[in-house]
Protein backbone atom coordinates (compact mmCIF):
# COMPACT_ATOMS: atom_id res chain seq x y z
CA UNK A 1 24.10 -23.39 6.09
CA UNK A 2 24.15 -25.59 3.04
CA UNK A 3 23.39 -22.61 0.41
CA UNK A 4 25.35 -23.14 -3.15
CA UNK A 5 26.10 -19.49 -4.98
CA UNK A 6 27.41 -18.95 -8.73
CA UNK A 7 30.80 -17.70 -8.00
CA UNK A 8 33.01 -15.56 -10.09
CA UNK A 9 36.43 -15.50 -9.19
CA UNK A 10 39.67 -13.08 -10.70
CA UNK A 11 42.40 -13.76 -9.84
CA UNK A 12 46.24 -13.23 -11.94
CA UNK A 13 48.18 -16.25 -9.87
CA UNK A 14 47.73 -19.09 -11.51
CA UNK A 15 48.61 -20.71 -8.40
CA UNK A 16 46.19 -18.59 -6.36
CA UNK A 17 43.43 -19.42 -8.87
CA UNK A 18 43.37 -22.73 -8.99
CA UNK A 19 43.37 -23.46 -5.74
CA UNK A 20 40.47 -20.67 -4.61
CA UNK A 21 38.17 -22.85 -7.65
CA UNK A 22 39.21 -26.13 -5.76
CA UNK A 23 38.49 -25.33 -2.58
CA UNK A 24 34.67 -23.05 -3.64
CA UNK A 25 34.25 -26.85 -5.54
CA UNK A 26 34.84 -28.79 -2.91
CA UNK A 27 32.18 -26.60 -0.95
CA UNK A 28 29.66 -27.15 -3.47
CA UNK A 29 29.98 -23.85 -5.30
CA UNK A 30 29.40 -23.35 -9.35
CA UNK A 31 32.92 -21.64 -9.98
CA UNK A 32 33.97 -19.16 -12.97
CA UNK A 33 38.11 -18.57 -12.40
CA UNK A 34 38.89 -15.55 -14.71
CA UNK A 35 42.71 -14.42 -15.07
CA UNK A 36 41.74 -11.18 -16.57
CA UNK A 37 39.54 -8.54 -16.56
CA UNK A 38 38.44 -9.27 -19.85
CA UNK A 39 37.93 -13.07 -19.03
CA UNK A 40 35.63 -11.44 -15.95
CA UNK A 41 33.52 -9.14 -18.59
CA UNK A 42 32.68 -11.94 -20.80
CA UNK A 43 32.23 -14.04 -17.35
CA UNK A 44 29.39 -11.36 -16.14
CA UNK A 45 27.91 -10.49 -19.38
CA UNK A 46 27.00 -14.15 -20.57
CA UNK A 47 26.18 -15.64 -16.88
CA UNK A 48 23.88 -14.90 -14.05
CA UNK A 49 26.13 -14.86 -10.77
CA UNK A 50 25.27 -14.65 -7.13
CA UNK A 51 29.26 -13.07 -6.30
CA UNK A 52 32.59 -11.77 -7.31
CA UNK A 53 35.73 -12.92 -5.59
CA UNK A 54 38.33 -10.30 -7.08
CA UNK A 55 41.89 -9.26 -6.54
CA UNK A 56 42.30 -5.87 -5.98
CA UNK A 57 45.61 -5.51 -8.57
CA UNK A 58 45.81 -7.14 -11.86
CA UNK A 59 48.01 -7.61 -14.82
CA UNK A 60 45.15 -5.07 -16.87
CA UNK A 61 43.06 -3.08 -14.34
CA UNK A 62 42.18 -3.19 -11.13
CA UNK A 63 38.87 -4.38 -9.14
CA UNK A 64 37.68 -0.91 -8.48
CA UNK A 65 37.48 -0.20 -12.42
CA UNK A 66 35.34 -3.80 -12.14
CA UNK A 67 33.18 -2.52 -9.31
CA UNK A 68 32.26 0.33 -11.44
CA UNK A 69 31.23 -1.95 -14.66
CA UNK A 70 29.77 -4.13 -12.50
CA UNK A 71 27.30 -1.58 -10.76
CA UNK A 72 26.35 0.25 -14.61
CA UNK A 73 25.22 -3.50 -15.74
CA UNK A 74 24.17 -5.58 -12.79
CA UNK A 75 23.81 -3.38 -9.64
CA UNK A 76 22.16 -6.37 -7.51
CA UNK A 77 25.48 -8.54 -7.94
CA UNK A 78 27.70 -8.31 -4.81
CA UNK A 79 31.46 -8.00 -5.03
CA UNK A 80 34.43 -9.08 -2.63
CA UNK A 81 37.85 -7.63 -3.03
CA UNK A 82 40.50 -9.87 -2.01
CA UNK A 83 44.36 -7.98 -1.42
CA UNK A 84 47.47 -8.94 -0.18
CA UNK A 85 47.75 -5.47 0.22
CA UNK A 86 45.39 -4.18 2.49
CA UNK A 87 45.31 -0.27 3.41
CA UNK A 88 42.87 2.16 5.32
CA UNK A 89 42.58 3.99 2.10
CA UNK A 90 41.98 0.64 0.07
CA UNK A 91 39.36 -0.38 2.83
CA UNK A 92 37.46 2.92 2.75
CA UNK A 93 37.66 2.77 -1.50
CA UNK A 94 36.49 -0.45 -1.01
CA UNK A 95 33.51 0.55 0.82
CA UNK A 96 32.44 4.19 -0.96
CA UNK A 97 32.67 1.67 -4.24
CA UNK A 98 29.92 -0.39 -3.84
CA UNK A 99 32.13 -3.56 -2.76
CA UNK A 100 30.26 -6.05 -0.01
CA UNK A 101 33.75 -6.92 1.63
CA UNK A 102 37.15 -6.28 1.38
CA UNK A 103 39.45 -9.40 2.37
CA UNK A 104 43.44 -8.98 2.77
CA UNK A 105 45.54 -11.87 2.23
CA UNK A 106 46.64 -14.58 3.19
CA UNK A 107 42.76 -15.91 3.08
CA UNK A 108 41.37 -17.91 5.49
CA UNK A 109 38.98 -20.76 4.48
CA UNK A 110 36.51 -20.12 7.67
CA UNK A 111 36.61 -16.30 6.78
CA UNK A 112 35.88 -16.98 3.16
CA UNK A 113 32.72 -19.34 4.36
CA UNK A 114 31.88 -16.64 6.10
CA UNK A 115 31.69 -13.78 3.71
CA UNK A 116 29.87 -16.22 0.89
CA UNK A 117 27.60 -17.04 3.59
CA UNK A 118 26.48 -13.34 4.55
CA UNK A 119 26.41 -12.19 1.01
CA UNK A 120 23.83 -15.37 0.35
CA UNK A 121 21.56 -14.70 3.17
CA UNK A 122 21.61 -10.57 2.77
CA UNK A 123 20.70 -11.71 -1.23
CA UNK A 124 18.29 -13.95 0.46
CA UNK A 125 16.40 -11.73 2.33
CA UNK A 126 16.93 -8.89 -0.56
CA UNK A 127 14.44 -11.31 -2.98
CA UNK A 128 11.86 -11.79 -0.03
CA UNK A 129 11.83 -8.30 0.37
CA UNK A 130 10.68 -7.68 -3.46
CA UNK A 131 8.54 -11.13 -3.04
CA UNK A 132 6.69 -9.40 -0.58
CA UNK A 133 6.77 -5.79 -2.16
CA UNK A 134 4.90 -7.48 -5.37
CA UNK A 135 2.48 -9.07 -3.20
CA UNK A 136 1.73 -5.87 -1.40
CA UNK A 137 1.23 -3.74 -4.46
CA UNK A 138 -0.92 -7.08 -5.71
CA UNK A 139 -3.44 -6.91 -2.32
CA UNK A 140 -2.82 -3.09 -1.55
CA UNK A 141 -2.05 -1.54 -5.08
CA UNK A 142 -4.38 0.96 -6.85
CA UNK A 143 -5.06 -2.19 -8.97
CA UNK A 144 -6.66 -3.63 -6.10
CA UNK A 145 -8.98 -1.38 -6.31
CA UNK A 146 -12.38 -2.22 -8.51
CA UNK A 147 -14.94 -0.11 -9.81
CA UNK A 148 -17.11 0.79 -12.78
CA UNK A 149 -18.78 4.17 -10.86
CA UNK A 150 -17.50 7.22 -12.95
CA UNK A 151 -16.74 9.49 -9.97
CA UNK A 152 -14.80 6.04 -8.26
CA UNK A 153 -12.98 5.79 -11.52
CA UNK A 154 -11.74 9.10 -11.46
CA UNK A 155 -10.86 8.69 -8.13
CA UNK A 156 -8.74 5.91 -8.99
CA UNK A 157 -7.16 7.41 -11.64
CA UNK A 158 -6.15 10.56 -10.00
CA UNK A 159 -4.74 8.67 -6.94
CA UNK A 160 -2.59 6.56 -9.67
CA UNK A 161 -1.49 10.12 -10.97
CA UNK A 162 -0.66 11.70 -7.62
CA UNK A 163 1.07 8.22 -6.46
CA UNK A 164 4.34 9.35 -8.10
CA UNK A 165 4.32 13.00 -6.85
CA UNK A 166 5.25 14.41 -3.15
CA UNK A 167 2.68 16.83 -2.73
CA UNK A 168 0.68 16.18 0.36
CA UNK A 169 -2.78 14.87 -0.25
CA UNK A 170 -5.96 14.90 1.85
CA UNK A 171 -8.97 12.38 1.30
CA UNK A 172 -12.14 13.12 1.99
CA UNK A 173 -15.14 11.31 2.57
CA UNK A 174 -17.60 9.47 5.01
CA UNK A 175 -16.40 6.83 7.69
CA UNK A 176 -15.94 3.43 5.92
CA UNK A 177 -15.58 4.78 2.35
CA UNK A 178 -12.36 3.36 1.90
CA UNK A 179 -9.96 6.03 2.67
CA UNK A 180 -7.50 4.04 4.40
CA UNK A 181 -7.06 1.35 1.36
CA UNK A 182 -6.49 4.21 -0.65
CA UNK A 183 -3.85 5.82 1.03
CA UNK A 184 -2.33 2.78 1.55
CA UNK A 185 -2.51 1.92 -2.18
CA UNK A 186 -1.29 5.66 -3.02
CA UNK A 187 1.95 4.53 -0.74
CA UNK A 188 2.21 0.93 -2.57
CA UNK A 189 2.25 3.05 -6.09
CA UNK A 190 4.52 5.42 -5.61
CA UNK A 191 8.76 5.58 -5.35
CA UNK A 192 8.63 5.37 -1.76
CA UNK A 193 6.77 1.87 -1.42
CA UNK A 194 9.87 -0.05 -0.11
CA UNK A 195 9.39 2.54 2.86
CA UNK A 196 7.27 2.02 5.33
CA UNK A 197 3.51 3.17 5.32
CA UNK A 198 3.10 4.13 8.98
CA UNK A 199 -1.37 4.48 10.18
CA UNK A 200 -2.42 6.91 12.83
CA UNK A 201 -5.71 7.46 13.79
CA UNK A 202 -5.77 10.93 15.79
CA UNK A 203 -9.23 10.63 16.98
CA UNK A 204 -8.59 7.41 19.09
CA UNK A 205 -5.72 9.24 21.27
CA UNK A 206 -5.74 11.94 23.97
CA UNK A 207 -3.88 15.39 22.77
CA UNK A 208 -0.96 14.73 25.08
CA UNK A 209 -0.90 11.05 23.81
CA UNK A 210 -1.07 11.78 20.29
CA UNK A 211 1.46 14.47 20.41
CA UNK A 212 4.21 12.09 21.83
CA UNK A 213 2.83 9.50 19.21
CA UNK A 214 3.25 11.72 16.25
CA UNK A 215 6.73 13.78 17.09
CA UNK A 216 8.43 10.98 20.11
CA UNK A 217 9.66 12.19 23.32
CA UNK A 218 12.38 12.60 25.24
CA UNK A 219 13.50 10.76 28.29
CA UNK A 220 11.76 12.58 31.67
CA UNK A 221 10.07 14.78 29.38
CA UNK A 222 6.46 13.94 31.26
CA UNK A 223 6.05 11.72 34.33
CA UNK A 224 6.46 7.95 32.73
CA UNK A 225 8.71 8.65 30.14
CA UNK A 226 11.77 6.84 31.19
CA UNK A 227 13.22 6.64 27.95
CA UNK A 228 13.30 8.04 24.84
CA UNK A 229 10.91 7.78 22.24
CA UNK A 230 10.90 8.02 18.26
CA UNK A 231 7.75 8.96 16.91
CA UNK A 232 5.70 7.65 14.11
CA UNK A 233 7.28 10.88 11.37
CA UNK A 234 10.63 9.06 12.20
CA UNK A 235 9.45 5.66 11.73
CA UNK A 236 7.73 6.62 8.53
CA UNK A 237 11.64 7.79 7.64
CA UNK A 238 11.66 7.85 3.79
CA UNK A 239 7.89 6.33 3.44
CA UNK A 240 4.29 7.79 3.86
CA UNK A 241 2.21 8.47 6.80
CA UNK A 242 -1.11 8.51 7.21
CA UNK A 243 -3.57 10.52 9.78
CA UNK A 244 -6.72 9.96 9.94
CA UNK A 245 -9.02 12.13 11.11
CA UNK A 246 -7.06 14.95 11.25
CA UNK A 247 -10.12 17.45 12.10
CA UNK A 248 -9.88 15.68 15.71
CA UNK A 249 -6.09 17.38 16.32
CA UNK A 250 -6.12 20.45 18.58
CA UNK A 251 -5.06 23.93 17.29
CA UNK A 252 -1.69 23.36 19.12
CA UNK A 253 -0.63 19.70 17.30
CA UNK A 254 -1.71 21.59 14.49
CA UNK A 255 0.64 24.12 14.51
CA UNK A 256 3.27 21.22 14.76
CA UNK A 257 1.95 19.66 11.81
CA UNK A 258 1.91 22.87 9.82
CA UNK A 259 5.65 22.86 10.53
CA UNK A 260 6.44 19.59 9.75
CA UNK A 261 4.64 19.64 6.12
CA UNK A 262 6.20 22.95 5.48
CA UNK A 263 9.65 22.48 6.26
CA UNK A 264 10.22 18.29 7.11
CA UNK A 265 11.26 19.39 10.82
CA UNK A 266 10.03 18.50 13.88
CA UNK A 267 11.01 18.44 18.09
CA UNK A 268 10.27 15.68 19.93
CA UNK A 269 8.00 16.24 23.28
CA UNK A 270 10.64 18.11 26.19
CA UNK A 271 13.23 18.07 23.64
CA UNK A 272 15.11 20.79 21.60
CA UNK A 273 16.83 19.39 18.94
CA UNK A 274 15.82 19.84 15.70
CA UNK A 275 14.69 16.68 13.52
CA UNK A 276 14.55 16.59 9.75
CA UNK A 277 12.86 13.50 8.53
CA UNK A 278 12.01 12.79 4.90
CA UNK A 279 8.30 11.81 4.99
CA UNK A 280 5.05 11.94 2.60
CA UNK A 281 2.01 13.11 4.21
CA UNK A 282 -1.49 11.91 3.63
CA UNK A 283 -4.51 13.07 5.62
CA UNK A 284 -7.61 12.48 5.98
CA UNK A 285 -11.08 13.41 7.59
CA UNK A 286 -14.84 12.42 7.27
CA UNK A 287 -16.17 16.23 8.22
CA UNK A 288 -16.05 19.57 6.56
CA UNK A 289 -12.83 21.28 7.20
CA UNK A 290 -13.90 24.29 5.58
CA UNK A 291 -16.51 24.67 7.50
CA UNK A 292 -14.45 23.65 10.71
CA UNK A 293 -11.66 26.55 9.41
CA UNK A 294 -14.92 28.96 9.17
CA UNK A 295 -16.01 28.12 12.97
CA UNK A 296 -12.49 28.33 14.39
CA UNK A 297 -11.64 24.63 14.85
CA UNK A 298 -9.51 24.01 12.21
CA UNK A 299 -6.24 26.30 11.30
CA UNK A 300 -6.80 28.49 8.00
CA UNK A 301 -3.32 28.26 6.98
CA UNK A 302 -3.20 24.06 7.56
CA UNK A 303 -6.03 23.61 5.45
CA UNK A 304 -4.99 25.63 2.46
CA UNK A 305 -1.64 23.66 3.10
CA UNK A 306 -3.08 20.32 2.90
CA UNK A 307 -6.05 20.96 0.31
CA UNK A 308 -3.86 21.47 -2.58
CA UNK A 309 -4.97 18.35 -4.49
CA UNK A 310 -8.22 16.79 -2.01
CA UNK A 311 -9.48 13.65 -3.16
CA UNK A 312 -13.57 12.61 -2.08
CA UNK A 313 -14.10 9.54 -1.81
CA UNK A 314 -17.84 8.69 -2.66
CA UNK A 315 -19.83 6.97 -0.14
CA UNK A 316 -21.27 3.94 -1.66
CA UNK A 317 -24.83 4.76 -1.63
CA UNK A 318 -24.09 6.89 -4.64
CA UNK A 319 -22.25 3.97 -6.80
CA UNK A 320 -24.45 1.20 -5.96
CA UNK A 321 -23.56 -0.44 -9.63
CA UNK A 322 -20.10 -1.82 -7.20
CA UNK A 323 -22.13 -3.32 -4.36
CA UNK A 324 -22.31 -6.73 -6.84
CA UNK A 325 -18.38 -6.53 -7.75
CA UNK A 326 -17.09 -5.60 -3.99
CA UNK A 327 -19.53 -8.06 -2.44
CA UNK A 328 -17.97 -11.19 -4.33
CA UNK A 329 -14.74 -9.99 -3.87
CA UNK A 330 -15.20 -9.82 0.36
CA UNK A 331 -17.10 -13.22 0.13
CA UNK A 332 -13.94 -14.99 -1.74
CA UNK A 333 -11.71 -13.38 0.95
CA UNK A 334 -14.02 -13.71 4.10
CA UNK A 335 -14.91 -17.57 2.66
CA UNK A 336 -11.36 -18.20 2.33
CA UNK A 337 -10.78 -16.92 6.01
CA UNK A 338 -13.67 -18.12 7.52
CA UNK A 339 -12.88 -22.11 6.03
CA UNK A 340 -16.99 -21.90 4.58
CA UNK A 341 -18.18 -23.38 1.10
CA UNK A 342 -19.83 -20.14 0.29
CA UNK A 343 -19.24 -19.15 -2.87
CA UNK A 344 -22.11 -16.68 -3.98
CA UNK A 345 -24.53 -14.41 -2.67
CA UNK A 346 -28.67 -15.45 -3.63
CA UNK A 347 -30.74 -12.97 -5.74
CA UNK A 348 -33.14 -11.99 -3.20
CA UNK A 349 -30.23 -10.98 -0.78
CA UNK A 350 -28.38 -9.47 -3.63
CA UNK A 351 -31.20 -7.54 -4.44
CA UNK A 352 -31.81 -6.31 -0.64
CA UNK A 353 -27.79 -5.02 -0.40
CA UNK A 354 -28.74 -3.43 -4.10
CA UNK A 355 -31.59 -1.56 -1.62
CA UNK A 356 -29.79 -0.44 1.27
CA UNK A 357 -28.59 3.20 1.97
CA UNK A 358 -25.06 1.68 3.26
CA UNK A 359 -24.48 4.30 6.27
CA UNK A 360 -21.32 2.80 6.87
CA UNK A 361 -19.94 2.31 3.21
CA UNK A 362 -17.26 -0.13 2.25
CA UNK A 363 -16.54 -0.71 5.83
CA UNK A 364 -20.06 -2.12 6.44
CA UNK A 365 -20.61 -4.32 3.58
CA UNK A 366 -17.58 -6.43 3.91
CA UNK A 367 -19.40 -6.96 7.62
CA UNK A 368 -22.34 -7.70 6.64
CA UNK A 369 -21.00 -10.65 3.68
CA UNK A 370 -18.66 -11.92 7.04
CA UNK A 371 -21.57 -12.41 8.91
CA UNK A 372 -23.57 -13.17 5.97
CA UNK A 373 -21.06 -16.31 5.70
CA UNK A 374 -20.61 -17.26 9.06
CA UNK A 375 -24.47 -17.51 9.50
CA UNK A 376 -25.13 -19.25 5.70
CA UNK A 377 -25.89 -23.38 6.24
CA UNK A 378 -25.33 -23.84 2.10
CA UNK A 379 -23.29 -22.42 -0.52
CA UNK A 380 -24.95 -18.97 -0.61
CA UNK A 381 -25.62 -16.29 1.66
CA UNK A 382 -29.45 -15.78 1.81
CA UNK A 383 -31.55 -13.13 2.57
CA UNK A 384 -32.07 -14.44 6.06
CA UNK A 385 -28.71 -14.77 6.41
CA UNK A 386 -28.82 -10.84 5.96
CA UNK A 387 -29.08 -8.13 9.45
CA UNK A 388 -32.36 -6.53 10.16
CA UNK A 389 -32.12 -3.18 9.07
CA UNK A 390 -30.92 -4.55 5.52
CA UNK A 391 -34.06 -6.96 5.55
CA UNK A 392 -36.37 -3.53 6.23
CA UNK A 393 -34.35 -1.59 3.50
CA UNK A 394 -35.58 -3.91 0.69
CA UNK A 395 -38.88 -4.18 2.66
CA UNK A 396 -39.55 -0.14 2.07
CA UNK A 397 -39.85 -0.68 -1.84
CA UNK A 398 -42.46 -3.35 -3.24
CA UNK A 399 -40.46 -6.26 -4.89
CA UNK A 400 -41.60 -8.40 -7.88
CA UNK A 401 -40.83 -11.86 -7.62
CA UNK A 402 -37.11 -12.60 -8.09
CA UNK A 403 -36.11 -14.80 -10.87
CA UNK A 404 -34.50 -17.95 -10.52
CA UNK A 405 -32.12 -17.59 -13.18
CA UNK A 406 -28.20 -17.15 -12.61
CA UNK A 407 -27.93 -13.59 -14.67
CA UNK A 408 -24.61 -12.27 -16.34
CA UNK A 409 -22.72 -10.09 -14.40
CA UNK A 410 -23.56 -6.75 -16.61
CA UNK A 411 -27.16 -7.76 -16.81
CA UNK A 412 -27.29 -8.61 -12.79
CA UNK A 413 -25.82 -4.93 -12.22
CA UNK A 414 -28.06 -2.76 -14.03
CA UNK A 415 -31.12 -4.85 -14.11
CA UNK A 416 -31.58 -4.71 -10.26
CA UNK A 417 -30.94 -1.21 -10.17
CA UNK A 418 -33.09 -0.35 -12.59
CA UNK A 419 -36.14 -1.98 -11.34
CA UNK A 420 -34.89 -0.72 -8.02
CA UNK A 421 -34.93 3.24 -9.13
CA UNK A 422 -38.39 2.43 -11.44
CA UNK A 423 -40.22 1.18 -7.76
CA UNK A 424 -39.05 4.21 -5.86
CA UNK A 425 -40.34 6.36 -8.57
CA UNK A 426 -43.50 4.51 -8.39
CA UNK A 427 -43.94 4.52 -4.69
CA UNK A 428 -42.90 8.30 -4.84
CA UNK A 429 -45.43 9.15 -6.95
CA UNK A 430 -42.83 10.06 -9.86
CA UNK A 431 -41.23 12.80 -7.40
CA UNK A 432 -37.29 12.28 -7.95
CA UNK A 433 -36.72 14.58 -5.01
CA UNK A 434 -38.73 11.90 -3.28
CA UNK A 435 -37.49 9.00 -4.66
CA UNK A 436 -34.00 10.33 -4.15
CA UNK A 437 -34.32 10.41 -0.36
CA UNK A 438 -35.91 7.03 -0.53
CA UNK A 439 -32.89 5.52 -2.24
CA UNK A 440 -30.77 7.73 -0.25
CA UNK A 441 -28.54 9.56 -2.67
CA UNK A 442 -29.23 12.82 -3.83
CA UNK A 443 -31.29 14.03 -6.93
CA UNK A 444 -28.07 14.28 -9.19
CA UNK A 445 -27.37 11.42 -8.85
CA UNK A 446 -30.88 10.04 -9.44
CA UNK A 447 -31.16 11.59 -13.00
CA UNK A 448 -27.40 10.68 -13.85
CA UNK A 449 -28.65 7.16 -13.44
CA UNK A 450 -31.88 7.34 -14.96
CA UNK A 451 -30.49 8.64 -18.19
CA UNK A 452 -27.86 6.00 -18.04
CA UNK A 453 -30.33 3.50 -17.84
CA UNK A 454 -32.54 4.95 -20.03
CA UNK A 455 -35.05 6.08 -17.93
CA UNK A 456 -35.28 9.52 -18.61
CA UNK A 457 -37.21 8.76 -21.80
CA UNK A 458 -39.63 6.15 -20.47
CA UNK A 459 -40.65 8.48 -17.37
CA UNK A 460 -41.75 11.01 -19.37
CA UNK A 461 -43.75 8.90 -22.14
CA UNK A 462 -45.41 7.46 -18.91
């Protein structure tokens, strides 16, 4: 290992002192020799260190009076203790202190290699950790997620409000809308986001299977399990999990999961030991639950557990205005992936994504710009490049000829729309129940958008 570290070291021996700074020099080291535990203040307050090196007992105070500055004013910063008079008491001080090591005397140079060594690589790995934190609330943070819909914005803003609560949440919303990306960015903005964020998506697993998933096993508790097995709750140990699909859970694993969000305990399959884990919960479903409570398939008591504070997720036929926004943003990353040139997506393609009902949200349109790519021969995805029942959505509404011209990114959102909502009217007959259906959202929605755009006004002098 050839890592060099900024090295305070306190120490009352002259003697001592001297040669502990010659011999961290020779190694390479940056040294700061303090006699004192005032020369060590000053030391730490005007310098950033990577580690103390201090004698236990000084001429003015001892190290444990340091370790207790040193955690009030730089928590990060490791400290050794050094003694010629080590005790079990010391040692266990030591430790409940805050102190990395604790070294008795007489040192040995290979032991003190070894120490600086351990304390550089655990700070090592301590900055890649928050490295890859940032970049994870970069890609997966609630500021990862774009939008100019209202009801997406408020979304947003009440995940980013929730993030930094316990309460268990439940999202709601069709398949593809996004739920998972906002769980995970819920988890990413909240105090627990150097836990883990563990997925599980109870509709792809058998009853028995996802019950051993969810709440582990014990060994011989079911012909196969040889061993014993920790489920996802204790892997998700002082993080957030996820469930997806939760409707899909039978009225048994419900009952389980009604104890767990009630009380943080849990059993593990054939076993009988009680579990507390420490755990935020986040569901999530694409069906009605009240209306699954109401036909018997869903637990009363669950639900009005885990609907205190339901989030819906709209499904993107409703906020078309983000189709431009989330299409360039999956054709940078797809491009990038992919190694293709593409860089934007023609009118007359943008236009025909602008006209699809998007059955499968989100989820779909970042497939269909992936393909879009892989199949484009230039720079741009075309509207060949585009699937065939995307091609037969824009074919339903007549289209004037699309202009040439490279529009503004406000102007390119509302002006397609517009002309978009002014031709269903037209082939509707002016019926906005009609016209609604056509451009599959519902009639609400319709009029919020034609008053936005200032339709409202023009309809009716028509």
């Amino acid at each position: 290992m050839n890592m060099k570290a900024r090295i305070l070291i306190l120490e009352d021996d002259e003697i001592v002192l001297h040669s502990f700074v010659e011999f961290l020099k020779n190694d390479g080291h940056q040294v700061f020799p303090a006699a004192s535990m005032r020369q060590a203040y000053e030391i730490i307050e005007a310098n950033v260190l990577d580690l103390v090196l201090a004698d236990v007992y000084l001429g003015d105070g001892t190290a444990f009076q340091l370790l207790e500055y040193v955690k009030k004013i730089r928590p990060r910063l490791d400290v050794v203790l050094l003694t010629g008079y080590g005790t079990i008491e010391d040692a266990m001080r030591a430790v409940k202190s805050g102190a990395s090591h604790y070294i008795t005397k007489p040192l040995v140079d290979s032991e003190i290699r070894l120490v600086i060594e351990q304390t550089l690589r655990r700070k090592e790995l301590a900055e890649e950790t928050d490295a890859l934190r940032v970049a994870a609330q970069e890609e997966f943070g609630l500021g990862s997620i774009v939008s100019k819909d209202p009801e997406m914005v408020k979304v947003v803003r009440m995940a980013r409000t929730m993030a930094g609560t316990r309460t268990t949440l439940l999202l709601t919303g069709e398949s593809g809308t996004g739920k998972t990306m906002l769980a995970r960015a819920i988890h990413f903005n909240s105090p627990r986001s150097a836990g883990p964020f563990v997925e599980v998506a109870c509709g792809a697993l058998t009853e028995s299977l996802l019950e051993s998933e969810l709440f582990g096993h014990e060994a011989g508790s079911f012909t196969g399990a040889i061993q014993l097995k920790k489920g996802k709750f204790e892997a998700a140990e002082g993080g957030t999990i996820f469930l997806d699909e939760v409707a899909t859970a039978s009225p048994g694993l419900q009952i389980k999961l009604l104890r767990l969000i009630q009380d943080g305990s849990l059993e593990r399959v054939g076993g009988t030991r009680t579990i507390q884990v420490d755990v935020r919960v986040i569901l999530a479903t694409n069906v009605d639950l009240a209306r699954e409570v109401a036909e018997g398939r869903f637990r009363e008591d669950l639900y009005y557990r885990i609907n205190v504070v339901p989030i819906h997720v709209p499904p993107l036929r409703e906020r078309k205005t983000d189709i431009p926004m989330l299409a360039q943003r999956f054709l940078e990353k797809c491009a990038a992936e992919l190694g293709k040139p593409v860089a934007r997506i023609a009118p007359r393609a943008m236009e025909a994504l602008l006209a699809h009902s998007w059955p499968g949200n989100v989820r779909e349109l970042e497939n269909t710009i992936e393909r879009g790519i892989v199949l484009a021969h230039g720079d741009a995805i075309d509207f060949a490049d585009l699937p065939i029942e995307i091609a037969r959505s824009s074919a339903r509404i007549v289209h004037a000829p699309a202009t040439k011209a490279v529009l503004p990114l406000k102007e390119a959102l509302a002006g397609p729309e517009r002309e978009i909502i002014l031709r269903a009217l037209e082939y509707a007959g002016g019926n906005r129940d009609a016209a609604a259906k056509l451009l599959g959202i519902n009639r609400s929605t319709l009029f919020y958008k034609m008053r936005r755009l200032r339709l409202v006004r023009a309809m009716a002098r028509s």
